[in-house]
Protein backbone atom coordinates (compact mmCIF):
# COMPACT_ATOMS: atom_id res chain seq x y z
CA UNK A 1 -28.49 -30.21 -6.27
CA UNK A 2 -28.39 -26.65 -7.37
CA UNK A 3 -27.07 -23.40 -6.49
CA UNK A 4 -29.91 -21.25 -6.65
CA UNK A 5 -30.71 -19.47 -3.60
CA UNK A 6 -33.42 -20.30 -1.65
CA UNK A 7 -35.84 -17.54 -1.30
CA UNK A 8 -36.89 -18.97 1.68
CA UNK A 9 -33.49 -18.57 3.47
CA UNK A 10 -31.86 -14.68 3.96
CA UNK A 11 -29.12 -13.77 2.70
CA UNK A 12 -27.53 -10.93 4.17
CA UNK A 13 -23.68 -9.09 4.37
CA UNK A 14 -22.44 -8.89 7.97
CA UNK A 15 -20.50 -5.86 8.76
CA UNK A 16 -18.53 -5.46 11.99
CA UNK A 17 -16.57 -2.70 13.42
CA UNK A 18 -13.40 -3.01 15.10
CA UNK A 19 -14.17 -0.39 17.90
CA UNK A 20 -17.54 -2.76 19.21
CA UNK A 21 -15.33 -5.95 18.91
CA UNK A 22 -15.95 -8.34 22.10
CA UNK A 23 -12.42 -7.97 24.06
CA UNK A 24 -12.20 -11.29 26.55
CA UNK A 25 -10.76 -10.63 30.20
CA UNK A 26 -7.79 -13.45 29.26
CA UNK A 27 -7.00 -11.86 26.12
CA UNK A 28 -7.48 -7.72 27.01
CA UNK A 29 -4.49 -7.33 29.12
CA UNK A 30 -2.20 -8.23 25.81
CA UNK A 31 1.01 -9.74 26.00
CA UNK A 32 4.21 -8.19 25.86
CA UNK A 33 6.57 -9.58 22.99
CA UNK A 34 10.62 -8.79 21.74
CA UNK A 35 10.69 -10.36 18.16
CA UNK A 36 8.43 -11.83 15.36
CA UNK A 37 8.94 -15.18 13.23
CA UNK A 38 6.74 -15.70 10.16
CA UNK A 39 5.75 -18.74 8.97
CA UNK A 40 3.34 -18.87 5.86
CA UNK A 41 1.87 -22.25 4.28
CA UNK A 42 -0.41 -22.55 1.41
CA UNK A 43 -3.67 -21.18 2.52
CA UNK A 44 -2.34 -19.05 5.93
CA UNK A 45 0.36 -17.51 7.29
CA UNK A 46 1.47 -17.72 10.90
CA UNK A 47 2.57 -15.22 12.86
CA UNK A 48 4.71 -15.95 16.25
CA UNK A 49 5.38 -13.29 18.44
CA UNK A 50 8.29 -14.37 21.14
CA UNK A 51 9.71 -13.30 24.30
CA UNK A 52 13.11 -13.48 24.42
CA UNK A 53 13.62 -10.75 27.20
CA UNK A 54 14.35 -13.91 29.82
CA UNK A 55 14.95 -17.17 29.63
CA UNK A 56 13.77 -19.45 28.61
CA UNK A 57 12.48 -17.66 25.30
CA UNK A 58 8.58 -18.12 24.94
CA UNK A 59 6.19 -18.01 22.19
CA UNK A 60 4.00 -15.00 23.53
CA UNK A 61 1.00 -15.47 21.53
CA UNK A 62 0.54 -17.52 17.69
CA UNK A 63 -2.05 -15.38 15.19
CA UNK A 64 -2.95 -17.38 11.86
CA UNK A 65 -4.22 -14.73 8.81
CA UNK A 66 -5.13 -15.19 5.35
CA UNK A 67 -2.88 -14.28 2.60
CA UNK A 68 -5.15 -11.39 2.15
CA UNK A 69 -5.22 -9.84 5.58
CA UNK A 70 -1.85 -10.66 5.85
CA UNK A 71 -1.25 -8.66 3.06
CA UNK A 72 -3.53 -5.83 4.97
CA UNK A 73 -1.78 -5.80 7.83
CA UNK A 74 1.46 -4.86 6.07
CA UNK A 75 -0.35 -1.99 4.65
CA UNK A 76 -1.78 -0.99 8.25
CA UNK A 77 1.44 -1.66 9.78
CA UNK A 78 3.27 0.71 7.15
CA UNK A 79 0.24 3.57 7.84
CA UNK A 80 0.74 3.44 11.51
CA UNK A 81 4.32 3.93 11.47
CA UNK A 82 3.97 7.19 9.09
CA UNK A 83 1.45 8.43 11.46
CA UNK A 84 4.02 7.51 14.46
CA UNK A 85 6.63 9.24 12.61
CA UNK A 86 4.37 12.36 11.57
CA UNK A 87 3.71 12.68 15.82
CA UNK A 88 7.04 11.78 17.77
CA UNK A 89 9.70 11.67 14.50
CA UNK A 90 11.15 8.20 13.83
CA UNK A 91 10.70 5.30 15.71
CA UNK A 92 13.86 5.06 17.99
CA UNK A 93 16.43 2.62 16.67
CA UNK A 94 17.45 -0.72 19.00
CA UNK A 95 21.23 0.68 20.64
CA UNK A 96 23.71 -1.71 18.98
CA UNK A 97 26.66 -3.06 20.78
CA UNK A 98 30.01 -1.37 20.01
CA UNK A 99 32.13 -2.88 17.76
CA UNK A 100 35.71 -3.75 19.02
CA UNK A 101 38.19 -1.86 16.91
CA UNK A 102 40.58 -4.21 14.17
CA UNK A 103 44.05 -5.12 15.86
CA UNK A 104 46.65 -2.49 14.85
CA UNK A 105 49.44 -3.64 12.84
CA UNK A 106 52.87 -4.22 14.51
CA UNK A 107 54.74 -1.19 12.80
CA UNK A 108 51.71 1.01 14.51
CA UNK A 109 52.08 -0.57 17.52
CA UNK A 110 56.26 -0.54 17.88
CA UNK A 111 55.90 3.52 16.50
CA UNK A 112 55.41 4.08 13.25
CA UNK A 113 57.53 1.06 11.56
CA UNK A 114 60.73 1.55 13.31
CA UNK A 115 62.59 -0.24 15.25
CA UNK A 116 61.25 -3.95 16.18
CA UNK A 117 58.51 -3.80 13.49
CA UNK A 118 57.85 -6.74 11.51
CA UNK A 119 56.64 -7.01 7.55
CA UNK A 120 55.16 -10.03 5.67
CA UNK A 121 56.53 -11.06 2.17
CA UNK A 122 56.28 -9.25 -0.23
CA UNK A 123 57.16 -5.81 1.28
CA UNK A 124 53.81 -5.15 3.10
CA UNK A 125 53.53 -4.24 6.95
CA UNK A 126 52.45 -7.65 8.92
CA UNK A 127 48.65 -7.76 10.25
CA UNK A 128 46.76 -6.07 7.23
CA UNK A 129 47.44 -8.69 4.64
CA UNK A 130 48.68 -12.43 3.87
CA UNK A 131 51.76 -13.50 3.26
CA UNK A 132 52.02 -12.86 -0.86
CA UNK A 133 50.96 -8.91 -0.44
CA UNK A 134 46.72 -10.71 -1.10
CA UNK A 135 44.34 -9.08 1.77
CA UNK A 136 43.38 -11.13 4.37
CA UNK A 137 40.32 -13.46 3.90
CA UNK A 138 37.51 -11.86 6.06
CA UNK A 139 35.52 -14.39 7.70
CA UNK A 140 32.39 -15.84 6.24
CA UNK A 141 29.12 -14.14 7.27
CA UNK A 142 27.01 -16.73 9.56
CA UNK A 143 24.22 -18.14 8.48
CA UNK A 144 20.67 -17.90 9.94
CA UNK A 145 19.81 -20.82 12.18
CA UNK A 146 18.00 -23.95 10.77
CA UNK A 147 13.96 -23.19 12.00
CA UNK A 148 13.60 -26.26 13.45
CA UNK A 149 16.76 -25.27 15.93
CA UNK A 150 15.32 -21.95 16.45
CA UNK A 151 11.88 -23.81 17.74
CA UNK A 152 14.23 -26.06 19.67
CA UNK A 153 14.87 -23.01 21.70
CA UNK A 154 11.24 -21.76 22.21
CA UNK A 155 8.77 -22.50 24.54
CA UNK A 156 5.69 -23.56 22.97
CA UNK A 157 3.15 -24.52 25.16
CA UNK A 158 0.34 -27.20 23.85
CA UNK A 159 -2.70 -24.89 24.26
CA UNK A 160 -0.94 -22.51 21.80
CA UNK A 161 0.03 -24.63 18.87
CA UNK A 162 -3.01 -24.54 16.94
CA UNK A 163 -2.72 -20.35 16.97
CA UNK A 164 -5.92 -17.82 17.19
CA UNK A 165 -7.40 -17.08 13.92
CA UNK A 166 -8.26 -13.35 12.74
CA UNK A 167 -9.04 -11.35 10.12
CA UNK A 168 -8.75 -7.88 10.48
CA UNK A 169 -6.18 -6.33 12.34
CA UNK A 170 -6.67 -2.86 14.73
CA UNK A 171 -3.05 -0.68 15.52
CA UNK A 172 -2.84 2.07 17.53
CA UNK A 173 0.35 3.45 19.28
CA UNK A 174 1.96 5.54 21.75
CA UNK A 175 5.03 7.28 22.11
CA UNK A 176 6.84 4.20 22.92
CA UNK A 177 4.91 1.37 22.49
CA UNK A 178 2.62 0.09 19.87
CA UNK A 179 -0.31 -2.43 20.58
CA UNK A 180 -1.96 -4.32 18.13
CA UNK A 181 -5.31 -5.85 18.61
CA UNK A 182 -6.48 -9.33 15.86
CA UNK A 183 -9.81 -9.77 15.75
CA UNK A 184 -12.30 -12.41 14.46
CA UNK A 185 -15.04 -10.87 12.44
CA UNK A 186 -18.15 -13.93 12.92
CA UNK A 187 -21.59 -13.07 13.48
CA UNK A 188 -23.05 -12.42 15.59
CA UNK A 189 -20.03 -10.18 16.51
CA UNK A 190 -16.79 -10.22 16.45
CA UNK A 191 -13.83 -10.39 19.10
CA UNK A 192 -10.37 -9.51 20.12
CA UNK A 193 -8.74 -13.16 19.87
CA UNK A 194 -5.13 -11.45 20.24
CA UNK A 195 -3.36 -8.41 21.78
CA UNK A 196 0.21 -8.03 21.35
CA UNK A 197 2.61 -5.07 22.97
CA UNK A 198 5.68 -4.21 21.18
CA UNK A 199 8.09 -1.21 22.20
CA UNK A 200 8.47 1.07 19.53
CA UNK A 201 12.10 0.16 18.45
CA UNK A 202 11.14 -3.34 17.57
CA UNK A 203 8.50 -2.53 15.08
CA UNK A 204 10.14 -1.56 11.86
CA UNK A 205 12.23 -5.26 12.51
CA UNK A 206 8.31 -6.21 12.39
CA UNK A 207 7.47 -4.85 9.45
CA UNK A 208 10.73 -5.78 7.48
CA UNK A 209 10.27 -9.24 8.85
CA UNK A 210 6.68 -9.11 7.60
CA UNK A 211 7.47 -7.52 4.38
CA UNK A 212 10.32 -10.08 3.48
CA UNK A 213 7.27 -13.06 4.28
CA UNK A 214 4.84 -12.01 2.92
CA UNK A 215 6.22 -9.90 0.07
CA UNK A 216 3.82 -6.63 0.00
């Protein structure tokens, strides 16, 4: 065998463009998703983009990249949300829940440490610190779910497990919402095999979620 090439067989370099890229009725109307979880193995990383608006939470749509594009895409991904940022400011952030305010101590509570107030050992005013004068021990930060339990949780239907591959990404954005397109660049021409919809809030979580994967 040898690895000449045959002069009898072409050899050509296919170039595509994104903006003639095939877009399949199933696929074109895009799916609408609330969070990302990145997977990567040795040759690909996976990238699951979930509904968990309603119950029960759904894997939207499953896009496999190479390390490379992967890689691309946090690039794009980082462009797009400068140019976002350059049009309409920066992306909104998510509204948090309030956060309940700490219990007051009894001295507070009975007026200022008069009458009926109540101290701990040591001198110091009950409900700030143990028994001793030492601070009280703050409660341990939790821990991020097992993946396997998070999958637990998720809908994952059969047709989807095997992902859609792609390798080149397209973004574009509007005020509120950005949409990103995965194509699959094979002669003789390539095609959308992925839209995805995410509000404009979610999509710095995207790219730190992408960023901490894939470590661009």
């Amino acid at each position: 065998m040898t690895n000449e090439p045959n002069p009898e067989q072409p050899l050509q370099q296919i170039q595509h463009s994104s903006a003639t890229a095939r877009i399949p009725d199933e696929v074109g109307r895009g799916v609408f998703a609330t969070a990302v979880i990145v997977l990567h193995g040795a040759n690909e990383y996976t990238i699951d983009f979930v509904q968990s608006l309603a119950r029960p939470n759904r894997v939207a749509a499953r896009v496999i990249l190479p390390p490379a594009v992967a890689s691309q895409f946090v690039i794009a991904l980082e462009q797009a949300i400068e140019k976002y940022t350059a049009s309409y400011g920066q992306p909104p952030r998510e509204p948090r829940p309030p956060v309940a305010p700490p219990p007051q101590p009894a001295e507070a509570a009975a007026g200022g440490g008069q009458a009926g107030g109540s101290q701990a050992s040591g001198g110091q005013a009950g409900g700030g610190q143990a028994a001793g004068g030492q601070p009280a021990p703050r409660p341990a930060a939790p821990q991020p779910a097992p993946i396997a339990d998070i999958y637990e949780n998720l809908k994952l239907p059969d047709d989807m497990l095997g992902g859609v591959y792609a390798n080149m990404a397209s973004i574009s954005h509007t005020a509120s919402e950005f949409c990103f397109d995965f194509i699959a660049q094979f002669f003789p021409r390539s095609a959308v095999t992925a839209r995805v919809y995410m509000a404009a809030p979610r999509v710095p979580e995207l790219l730190g979620s992408l960023k901490r994967s894939i470590g661009s």
